[in-house]
Protein backbone atom coordinates (compact mmCIF):
# COMPACT_ATOMS: atom_id res chain seq x y z
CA UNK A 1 -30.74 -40.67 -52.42
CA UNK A 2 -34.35 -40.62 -53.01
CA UNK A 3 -35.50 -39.09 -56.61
CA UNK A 4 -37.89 -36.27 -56.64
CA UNK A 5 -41.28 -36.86 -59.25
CA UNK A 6 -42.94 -34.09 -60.83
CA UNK A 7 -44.46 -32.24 -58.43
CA UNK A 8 -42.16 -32.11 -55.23
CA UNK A 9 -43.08 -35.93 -54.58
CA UNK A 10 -40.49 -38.37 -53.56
CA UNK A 11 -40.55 -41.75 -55.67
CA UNK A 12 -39.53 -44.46 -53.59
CA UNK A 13 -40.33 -46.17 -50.15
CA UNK A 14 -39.80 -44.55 -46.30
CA UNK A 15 -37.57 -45.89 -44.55
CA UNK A 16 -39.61 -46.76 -41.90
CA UNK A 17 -42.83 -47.85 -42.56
CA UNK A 18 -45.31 -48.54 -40.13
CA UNK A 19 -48.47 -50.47 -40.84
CA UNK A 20 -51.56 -51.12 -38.66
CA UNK A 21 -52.80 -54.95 -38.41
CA UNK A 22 -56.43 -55.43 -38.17
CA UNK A 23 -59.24 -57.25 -39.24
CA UNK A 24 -59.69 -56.08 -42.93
CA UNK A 25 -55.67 -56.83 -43.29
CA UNK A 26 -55.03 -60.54 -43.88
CA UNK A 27 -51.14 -61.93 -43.02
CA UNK A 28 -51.29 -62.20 -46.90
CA UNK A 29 -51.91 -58.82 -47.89
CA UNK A 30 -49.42 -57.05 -44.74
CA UNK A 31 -46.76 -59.57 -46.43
CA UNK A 32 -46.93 -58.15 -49.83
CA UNK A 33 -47.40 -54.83 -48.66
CA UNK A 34 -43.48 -55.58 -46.69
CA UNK A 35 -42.43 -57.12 -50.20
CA UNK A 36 -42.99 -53.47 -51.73
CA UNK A 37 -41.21 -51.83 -49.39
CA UNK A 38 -38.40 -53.43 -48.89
CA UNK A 39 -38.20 -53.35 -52.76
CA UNK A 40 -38.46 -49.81 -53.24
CA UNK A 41 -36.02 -49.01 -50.39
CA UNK A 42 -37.46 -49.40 -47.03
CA UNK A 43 -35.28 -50.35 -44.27
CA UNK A 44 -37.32 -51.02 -41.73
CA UNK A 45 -40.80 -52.08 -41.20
CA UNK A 46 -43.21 -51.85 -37.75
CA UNK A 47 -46.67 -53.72 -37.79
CA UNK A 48 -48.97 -52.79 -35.16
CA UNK A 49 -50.72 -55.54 -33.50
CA UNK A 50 -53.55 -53.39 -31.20
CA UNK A 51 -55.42 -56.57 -30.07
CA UNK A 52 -52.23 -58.12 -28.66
CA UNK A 53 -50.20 -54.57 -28.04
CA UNK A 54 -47.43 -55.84 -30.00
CA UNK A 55 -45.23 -54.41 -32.61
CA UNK A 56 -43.65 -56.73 -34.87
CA UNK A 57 -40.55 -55.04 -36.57
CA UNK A 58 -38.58 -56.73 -40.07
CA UNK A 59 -35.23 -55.87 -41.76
CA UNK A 60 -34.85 -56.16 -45.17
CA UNK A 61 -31.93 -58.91 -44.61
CA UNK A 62 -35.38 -61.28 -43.32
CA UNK A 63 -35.01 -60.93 -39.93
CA UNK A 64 -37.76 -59.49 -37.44
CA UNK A 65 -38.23 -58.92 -33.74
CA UNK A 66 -41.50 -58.95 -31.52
CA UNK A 67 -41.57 -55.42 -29.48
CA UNK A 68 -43.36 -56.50 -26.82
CA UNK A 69 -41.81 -54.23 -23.68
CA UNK A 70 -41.71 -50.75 -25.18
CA UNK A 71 -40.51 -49.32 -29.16
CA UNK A 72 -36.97 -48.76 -30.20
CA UNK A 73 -36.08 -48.72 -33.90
CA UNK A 74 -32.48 -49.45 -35.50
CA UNK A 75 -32.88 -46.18 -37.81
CA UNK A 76 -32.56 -44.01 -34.98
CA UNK A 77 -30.09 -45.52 -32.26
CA UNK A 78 -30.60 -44.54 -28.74
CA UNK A 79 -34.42 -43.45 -29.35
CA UNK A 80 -37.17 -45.34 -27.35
CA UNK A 81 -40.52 -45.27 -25.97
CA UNK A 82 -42.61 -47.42 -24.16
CA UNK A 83 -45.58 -49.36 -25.90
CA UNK A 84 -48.20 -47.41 -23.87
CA UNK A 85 -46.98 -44.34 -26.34
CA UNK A 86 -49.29 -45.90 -28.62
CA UNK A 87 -51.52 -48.65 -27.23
CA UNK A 88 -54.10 -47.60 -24.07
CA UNK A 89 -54.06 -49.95 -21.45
């Protein structure tokens, strides 16, 4: 359970985060960024690749998964949607 900070806030990570590659994020700085939230609680992360129309999801056990024929996420079994959701062809 997530703790709430002075002012209605919650402290902590979401547990899914989803981050947008591009060219003012280096692989070094969307690596940290995963680091913090996997250590303040997130349980899943999505990058968005726009210039390849990939999304690149990682589990906090280290394991990841290239999304490359439509979005599905293991927080919310069943739910989908195809890649064209969010990239325009």
């Amino acid at each position: 359970m997530k703790k709430v900070a002075t002012g209605g806030y919650l402290e902590g990570a979401p547990a899914l985060a989803v981050e947008v590659a591009s060219e003012s994020n280096t692989a070094a700085q969307l690596d940290l960024k995963m680091e913090l939230y996997f250590a303040h609680g997130a349980e899943e992360i999505w990058i968005i690749y726009p210039q390849t129309s990939r999304v690149r999801t990682f589990f906090p056990d280290g394991h990841g998964e290239t999304l490359a024929n439509g979005l599905k996420s293991g927080l919310f079994p069943g739910w989908s949607a195809p890649l064209s959701a969010i990239f325009t062809e």
